[in-house]
PDB file of N, CA and C in Angstrom:
ATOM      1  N   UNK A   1       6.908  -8.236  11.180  1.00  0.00           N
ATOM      2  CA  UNK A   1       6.431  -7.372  10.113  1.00  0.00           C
ATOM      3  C   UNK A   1       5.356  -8.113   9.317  1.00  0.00           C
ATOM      4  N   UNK A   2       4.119  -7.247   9.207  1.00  0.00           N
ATOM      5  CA  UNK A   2       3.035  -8.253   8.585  1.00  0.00           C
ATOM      6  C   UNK A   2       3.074  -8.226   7.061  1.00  0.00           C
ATOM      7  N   UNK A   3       2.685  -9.125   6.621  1.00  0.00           N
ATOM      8  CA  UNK A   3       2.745  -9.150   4.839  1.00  0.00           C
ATOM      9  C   UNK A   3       1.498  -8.530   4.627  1.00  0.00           C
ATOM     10  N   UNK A   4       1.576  -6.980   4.579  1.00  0.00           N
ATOM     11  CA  UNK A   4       0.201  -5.986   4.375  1.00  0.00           C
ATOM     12  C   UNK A   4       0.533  -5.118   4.027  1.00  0.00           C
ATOM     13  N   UNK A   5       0.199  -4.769   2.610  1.00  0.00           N
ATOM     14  CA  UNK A   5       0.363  -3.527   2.306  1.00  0.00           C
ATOM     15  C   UNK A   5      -0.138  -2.007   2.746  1.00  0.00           C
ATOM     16  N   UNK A   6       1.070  -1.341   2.964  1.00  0.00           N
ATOM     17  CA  UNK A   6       0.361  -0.223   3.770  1.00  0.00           C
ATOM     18  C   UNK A   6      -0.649   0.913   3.575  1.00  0.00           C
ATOM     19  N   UNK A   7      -0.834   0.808   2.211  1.00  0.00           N
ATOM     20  CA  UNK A   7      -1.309   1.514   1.209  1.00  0.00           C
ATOM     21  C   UNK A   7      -2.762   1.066   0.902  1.00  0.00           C
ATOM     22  N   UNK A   8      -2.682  -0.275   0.604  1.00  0.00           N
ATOM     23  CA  UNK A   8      -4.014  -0.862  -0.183  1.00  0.00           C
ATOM     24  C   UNK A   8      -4.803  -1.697   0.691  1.00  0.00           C
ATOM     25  N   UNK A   9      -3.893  -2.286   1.559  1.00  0.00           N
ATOM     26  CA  UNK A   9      -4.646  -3.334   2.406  1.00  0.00           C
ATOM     27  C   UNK A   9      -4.391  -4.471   1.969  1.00  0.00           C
ATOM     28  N   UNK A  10      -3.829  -4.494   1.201  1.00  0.00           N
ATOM     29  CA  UNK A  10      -3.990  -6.224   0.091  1.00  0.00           C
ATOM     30  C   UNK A  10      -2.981  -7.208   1.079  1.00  0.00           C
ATOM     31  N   UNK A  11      -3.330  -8.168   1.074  1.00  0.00           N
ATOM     32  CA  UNK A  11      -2.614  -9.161   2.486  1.00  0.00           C
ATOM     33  C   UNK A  11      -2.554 -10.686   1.664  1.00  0.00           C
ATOM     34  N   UNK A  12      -2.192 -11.346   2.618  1.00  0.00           N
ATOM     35  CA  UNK A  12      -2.034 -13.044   1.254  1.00  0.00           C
ATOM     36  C   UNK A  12      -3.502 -13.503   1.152  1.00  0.00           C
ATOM     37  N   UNK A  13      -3.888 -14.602   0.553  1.00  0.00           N
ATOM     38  CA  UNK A  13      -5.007 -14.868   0.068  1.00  0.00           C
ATOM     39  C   UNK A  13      -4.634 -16.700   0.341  1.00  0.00           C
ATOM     40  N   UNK A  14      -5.773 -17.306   0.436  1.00  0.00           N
ATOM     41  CA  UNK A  14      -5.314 -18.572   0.792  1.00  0.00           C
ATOM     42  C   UNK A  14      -6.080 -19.228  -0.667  1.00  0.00           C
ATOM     43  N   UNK A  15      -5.407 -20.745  -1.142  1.00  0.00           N
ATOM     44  CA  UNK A  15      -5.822 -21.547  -2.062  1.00  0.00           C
ATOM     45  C   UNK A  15      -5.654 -22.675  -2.400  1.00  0.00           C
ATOM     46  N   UNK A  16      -5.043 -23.467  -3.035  1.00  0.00           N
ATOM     47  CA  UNK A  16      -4.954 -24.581  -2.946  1.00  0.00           C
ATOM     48  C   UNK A  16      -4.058 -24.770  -4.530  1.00  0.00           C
ATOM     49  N   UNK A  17      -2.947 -25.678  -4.430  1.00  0.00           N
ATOM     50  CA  UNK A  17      -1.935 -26.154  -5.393  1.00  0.00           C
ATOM     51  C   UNK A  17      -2.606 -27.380  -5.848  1.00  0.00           C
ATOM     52  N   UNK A  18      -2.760 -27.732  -6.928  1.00  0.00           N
ATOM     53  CA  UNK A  18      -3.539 -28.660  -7.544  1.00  0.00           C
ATOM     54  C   UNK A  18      -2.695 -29.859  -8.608  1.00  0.00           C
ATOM     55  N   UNK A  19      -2.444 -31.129  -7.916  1.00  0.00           N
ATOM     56  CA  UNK A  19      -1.136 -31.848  -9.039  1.00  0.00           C
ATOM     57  C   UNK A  19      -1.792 -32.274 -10.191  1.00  0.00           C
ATOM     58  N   UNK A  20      -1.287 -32.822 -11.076  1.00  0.00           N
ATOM     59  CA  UNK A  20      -1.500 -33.498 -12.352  1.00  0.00           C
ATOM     60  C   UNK A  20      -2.742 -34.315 -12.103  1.00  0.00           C
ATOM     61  N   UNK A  21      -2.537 -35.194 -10.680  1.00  0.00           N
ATOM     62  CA  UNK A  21      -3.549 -36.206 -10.237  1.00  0.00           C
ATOM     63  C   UNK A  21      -4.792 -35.583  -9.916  1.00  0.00           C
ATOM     64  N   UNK A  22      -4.588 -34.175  -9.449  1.00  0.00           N
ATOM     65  CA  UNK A  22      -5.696 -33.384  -9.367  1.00  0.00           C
ATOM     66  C   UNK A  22      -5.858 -33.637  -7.581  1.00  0.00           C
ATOM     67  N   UNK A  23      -4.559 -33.594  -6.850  1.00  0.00           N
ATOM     68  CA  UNK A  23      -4.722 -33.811  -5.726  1.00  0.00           C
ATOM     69  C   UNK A  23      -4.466 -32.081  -4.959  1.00  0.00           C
ATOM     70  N   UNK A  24      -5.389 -31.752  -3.827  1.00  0.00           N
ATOM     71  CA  UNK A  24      -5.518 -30.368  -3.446  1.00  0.00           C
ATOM     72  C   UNK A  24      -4.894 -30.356  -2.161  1.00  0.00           C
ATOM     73  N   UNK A  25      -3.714 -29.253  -2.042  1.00  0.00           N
ATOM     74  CA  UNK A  25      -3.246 -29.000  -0.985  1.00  0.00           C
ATOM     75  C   UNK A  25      -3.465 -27.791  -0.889  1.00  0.00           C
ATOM     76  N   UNK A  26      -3.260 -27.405   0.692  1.00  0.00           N
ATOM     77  CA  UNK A  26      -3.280 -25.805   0.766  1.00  0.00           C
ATOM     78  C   UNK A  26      -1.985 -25.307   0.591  1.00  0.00           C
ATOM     79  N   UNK A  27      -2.353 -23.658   0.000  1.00  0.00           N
ATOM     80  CA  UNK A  27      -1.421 -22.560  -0.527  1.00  0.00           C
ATOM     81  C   UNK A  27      -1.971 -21.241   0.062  1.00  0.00           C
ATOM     82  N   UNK A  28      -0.728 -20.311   0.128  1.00  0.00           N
ATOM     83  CA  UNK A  28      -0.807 -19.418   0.722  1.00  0.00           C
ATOM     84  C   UNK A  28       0.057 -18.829  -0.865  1.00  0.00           C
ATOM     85  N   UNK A  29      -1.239 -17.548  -1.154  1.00  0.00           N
ATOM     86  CA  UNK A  29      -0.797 -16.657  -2.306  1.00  0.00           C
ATOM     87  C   UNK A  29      -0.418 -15.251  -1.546  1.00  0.00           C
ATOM     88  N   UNK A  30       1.157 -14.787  -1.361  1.00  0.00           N
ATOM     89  CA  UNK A  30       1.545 -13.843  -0.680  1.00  0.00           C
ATOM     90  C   UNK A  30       1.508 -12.256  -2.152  1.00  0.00           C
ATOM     91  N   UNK A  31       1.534 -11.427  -1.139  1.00  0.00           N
ATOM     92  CA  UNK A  31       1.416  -9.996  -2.317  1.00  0.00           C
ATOM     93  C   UNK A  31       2.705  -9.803  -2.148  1.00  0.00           C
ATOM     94  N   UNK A  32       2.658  -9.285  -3.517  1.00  0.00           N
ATOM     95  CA  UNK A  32       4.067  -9.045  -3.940  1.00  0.00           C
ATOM     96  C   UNK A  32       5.024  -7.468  -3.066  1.00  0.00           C
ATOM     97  N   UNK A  33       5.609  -7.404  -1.967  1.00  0.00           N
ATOM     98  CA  UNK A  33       5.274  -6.277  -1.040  1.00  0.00           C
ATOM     99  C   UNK A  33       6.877  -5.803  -1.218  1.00  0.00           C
ATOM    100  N   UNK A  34       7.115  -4.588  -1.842  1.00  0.00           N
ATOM    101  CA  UNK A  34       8.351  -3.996  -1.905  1.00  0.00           C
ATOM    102  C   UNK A  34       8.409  -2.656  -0.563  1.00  0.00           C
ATOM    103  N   UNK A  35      10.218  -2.775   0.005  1.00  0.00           N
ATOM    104  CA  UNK A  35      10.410  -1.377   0.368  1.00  0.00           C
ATOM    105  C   UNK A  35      10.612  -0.307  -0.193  1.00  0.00           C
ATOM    106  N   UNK A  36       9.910   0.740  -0.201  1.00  0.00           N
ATOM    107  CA  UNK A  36       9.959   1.698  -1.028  1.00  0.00           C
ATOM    108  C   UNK A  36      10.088   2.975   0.157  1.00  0.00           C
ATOM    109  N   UNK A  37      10.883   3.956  -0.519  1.00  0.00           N
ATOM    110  CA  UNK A  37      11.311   5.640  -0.295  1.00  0.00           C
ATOM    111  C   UNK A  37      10.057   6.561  -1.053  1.00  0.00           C
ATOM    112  N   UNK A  38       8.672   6.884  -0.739  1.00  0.00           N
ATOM    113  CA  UNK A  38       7.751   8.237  -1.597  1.00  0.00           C
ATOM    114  C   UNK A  38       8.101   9.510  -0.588  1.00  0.00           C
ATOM    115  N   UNK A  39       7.926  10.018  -1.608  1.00  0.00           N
ATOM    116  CA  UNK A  39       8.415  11.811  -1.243  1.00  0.00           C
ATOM    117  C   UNK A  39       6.879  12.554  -1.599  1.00  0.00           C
ATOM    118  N   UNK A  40       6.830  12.963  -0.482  1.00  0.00           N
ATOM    119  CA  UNK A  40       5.432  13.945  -0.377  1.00  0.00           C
ATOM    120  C   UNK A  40       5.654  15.191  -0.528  1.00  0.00           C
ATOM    121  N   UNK A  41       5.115  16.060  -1.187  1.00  0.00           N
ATOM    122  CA  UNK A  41       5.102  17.235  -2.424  1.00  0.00           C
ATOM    123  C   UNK A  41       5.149  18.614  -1.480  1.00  0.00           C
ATOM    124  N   UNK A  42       3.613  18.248  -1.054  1.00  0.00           N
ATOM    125  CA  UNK A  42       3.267  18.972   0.457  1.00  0.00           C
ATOM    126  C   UNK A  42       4.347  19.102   1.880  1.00  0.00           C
ATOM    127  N   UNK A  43       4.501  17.776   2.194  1.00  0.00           N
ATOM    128  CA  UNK A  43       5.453  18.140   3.750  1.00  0.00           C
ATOM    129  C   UNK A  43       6.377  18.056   3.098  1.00  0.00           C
ATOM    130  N   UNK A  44       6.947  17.477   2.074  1.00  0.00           N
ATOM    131  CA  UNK A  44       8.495  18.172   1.829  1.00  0.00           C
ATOM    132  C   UNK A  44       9.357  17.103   1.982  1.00  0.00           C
ATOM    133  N   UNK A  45       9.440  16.212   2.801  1.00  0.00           N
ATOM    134  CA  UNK A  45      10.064  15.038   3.060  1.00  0.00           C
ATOM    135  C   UNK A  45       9.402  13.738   2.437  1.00  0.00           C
ATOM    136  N   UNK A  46      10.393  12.738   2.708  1.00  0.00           N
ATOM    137  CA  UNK A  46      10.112  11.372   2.302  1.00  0.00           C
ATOM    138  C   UNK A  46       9.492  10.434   3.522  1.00  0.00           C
ATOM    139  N   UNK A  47       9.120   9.050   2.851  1.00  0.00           N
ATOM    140  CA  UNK A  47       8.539   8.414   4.020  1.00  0.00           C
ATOM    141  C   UNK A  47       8.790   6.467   3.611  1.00  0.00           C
ATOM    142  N   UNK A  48       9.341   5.845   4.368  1.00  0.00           N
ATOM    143  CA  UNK A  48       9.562   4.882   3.883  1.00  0.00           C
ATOM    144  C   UNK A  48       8.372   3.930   4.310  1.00  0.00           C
ATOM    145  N   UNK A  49       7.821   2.938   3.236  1.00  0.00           N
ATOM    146  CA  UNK A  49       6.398   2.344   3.538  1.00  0.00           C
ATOM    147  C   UNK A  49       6.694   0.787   2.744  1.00  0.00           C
ATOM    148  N   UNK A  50       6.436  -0.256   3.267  1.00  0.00           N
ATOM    149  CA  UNK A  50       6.429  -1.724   2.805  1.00  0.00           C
ATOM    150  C   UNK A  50       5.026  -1.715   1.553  1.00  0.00           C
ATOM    151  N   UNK A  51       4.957  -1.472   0.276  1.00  0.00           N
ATOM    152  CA  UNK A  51       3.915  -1.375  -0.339  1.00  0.00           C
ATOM    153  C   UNK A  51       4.044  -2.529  -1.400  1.00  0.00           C
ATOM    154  N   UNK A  52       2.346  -2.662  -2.130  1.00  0.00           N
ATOM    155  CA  UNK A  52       2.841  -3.962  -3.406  1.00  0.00           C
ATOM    156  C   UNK A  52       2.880  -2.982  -4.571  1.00  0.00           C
ATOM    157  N   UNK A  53       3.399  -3.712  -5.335  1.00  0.00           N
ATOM    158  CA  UNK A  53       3.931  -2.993  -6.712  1.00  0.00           C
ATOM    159  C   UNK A  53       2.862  -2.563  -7.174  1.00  0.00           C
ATOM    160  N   UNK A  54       1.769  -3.013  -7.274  1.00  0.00           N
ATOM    161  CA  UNK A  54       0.201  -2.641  -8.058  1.00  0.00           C
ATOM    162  C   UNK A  54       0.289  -1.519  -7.205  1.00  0.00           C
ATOM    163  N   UNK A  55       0.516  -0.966  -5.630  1.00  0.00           N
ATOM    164  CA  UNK A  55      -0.071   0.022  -5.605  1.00  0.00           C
ATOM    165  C   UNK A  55       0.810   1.082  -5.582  1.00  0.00           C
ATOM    166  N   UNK A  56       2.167   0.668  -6.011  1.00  0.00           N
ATOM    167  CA  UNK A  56       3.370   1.764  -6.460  1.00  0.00           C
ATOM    168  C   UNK A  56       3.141   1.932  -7.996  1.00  0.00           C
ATOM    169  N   UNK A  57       2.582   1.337  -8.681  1.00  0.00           N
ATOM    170  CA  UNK A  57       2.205   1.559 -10.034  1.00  0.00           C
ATOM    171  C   UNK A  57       0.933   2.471  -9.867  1.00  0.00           C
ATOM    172  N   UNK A  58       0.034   2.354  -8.680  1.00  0.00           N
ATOM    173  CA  UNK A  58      -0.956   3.702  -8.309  1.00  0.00           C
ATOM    174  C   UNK A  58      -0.964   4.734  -8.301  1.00  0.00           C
ATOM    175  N   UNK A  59       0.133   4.781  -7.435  1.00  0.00           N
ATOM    176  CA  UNK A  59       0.996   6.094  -7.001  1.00  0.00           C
ATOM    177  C   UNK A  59       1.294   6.624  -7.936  1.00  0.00           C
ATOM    178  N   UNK A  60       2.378   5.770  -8.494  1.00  0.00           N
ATOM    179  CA  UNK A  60       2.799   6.587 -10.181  1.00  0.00           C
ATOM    180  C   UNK A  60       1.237   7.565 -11.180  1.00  0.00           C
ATOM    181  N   UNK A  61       0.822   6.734 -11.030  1.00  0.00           N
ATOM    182  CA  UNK A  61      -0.270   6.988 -12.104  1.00  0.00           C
ATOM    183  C   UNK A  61      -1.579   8.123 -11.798  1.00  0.00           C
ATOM    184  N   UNK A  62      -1.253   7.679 -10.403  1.00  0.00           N
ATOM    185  CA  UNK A  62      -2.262   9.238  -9.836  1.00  0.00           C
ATOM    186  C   UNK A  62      -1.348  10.349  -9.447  1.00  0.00           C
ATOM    187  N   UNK A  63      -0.156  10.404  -9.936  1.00  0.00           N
ATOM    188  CA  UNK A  63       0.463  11.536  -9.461  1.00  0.00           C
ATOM    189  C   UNK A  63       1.248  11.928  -8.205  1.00  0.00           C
ATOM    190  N   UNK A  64       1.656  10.779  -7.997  1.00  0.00           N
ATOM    191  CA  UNK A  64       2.004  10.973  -6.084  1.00  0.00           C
ATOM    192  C   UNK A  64       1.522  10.680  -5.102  1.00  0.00           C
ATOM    193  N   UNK A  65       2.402  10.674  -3.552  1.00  0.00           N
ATOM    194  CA  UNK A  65       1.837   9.792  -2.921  1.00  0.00           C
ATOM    195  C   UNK A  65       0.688  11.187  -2.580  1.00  0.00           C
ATOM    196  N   UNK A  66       0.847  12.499  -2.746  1.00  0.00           N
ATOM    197  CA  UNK A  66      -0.135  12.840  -1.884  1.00  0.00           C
ATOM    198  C   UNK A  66      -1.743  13.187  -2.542  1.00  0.00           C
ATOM    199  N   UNK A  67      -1.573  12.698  -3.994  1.00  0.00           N
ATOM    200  CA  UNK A  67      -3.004  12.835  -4.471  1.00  0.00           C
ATOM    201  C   UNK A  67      -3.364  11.233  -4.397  1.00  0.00           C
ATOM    202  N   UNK A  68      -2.331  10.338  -4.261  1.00  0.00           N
ATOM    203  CA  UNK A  68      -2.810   9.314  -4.041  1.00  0.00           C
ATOM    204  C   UNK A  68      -3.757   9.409  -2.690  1.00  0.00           C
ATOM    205  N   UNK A  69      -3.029   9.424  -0.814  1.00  0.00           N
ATOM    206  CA  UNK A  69      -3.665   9.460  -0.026  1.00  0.00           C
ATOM    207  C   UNK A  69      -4.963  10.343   0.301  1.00  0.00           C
ATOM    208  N   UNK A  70      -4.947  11.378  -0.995  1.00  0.00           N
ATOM    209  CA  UNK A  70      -6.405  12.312  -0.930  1.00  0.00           C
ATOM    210  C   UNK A  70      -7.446  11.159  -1.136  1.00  0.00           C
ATOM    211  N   UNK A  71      -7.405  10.270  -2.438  1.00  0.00           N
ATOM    212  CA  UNK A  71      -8.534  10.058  -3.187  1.00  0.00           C
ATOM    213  C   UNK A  71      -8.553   8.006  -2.164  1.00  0.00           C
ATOM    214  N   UNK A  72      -7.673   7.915  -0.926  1.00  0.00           N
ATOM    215  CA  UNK A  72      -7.666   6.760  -0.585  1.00  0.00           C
ATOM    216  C   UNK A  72      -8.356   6.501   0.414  1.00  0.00           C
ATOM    217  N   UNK A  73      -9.185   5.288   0.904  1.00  0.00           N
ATOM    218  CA  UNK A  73      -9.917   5.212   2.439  1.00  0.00           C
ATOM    219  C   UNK A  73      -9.319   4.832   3.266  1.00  0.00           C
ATOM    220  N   UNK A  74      -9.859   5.335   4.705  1.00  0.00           N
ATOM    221  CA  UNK A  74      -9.019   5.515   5.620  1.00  0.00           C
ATOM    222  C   UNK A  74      -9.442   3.956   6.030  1.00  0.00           C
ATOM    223  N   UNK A  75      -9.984   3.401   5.887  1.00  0.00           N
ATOM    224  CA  UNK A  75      -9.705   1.679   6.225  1.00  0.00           C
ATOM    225  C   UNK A  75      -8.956   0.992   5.590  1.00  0.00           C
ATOM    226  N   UNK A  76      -8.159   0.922   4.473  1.00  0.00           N
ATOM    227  CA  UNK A  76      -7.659   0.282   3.726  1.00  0.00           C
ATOM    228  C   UNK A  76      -6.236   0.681   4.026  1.00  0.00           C
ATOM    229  N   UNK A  77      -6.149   2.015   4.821  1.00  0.00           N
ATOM    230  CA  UNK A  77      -4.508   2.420   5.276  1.00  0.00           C
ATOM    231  C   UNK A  77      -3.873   2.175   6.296  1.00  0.00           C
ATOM    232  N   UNK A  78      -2.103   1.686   6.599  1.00  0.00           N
ATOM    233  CA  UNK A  78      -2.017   1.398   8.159  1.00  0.00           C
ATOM    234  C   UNK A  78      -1.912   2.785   8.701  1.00  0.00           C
ATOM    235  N   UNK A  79      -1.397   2.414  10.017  1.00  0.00           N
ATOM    236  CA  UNK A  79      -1.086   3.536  11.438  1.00  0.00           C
ATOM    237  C   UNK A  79      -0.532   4.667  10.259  1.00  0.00           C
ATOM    238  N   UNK A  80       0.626   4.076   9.865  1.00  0.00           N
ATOM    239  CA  UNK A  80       1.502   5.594   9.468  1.00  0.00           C
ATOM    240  C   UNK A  80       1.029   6.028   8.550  1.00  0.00           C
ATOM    241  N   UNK A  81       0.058   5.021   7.254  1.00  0.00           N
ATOM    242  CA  UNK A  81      -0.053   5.772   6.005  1.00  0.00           C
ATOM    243  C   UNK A  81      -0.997   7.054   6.547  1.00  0.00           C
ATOM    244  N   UNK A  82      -2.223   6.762   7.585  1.00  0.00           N
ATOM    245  CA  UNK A  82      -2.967   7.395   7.913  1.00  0.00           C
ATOM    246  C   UNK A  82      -2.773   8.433   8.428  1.00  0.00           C
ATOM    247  N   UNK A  83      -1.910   8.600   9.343  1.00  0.00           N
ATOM    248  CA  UNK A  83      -1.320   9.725   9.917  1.00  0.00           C
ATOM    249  C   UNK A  83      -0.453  10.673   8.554  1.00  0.00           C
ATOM    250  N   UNK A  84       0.159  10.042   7.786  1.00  0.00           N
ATOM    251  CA  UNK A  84       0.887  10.708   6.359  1.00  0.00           C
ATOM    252  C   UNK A  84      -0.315  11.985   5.959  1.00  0.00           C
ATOM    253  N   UNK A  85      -1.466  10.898   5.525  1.00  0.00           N
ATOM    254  CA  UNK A  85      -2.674  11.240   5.233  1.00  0.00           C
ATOM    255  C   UNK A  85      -2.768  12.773   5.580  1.00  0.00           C
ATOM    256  N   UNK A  86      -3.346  12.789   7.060  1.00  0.00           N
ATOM    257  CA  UNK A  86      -3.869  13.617   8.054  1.00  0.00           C
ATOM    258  C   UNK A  86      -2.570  14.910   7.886  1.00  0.00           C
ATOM    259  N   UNK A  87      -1.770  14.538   8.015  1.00  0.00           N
ATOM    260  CA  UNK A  87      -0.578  15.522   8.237  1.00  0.00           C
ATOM    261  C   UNK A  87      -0.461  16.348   6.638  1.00  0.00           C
ATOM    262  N   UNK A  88      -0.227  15.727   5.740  1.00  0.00           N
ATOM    263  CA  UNK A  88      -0.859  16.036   4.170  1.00  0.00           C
ATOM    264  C   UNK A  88      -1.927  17.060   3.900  1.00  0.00           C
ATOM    265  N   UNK A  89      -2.840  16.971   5.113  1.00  0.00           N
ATOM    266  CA  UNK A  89      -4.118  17.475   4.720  1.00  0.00           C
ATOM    267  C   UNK A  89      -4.407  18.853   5.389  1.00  0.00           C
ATOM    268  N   UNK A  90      -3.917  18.766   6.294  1.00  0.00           N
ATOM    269  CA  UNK A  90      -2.933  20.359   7.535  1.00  0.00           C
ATOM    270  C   UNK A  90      -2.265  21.214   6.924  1.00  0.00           C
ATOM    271  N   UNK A  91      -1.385  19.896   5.999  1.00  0.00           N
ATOM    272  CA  UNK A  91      -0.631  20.976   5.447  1.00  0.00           C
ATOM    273  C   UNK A  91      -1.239  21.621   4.393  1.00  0.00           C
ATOM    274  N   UNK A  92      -1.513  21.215   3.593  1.00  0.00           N
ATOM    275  CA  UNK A  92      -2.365  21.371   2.235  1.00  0.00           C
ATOM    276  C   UNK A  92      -3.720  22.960   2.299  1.00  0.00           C
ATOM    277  N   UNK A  93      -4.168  22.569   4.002  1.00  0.00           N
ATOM    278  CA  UNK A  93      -4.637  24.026   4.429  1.00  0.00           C
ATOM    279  C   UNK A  93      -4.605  24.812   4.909  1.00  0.00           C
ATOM    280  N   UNK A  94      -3.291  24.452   5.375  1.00  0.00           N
ATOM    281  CA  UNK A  94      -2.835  25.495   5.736  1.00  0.00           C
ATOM    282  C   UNK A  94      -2.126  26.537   5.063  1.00  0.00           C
ATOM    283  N   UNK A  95      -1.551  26.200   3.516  1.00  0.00           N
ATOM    284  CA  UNK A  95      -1.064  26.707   2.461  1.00  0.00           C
ATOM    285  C   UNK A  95      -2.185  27.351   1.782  1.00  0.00           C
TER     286      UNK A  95
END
């Protein structure tokens, strides 16, 4: 399972731990990546997705996952968010 959020894209970041002496090692800065249950408005069901909290605090704030995946790019999403996406968007016109 990769440390990637499925949502944002955000993945670890590499850097360096720095001692008192001012001596530099490498570091690996991981995202903070929770399992989470979102319920889509449109298809009706839920969908379980490995996401980071910044972008479950997104979600919240734009209203859901499915105005979230309207206003999101399709490069920044994995396999399933994308397909969520697409299936969201069928439905949405087909209503």
């Amino acid at each position: 399972m990769s440390r990637r959020c499925e949502l944002t894209g955000k993945g670890p970041m590499v850097g360096n731990n720095v001692s008192h002496a001012n001596n530099k090692t490498k570091r690996r800065f991981l995202p903070n990546l929770n399992d989470v249950t979102l319920i889509s408005d449109a298809l009706g069901r839920s969908f379980k997705l490995r996401i980071s909290a910044a972008a479950l605090r997104t979600v919240d704030h734009r209203g859901g996952l499915d105005a979230f995946l309207a206003k999101a790019k399709d490069a920044d999403l994995s396999d399933a968010a994308l397909k969520i996406k697409k299936d969201i968007a069928k439905a949405q016109a087909a209503a």
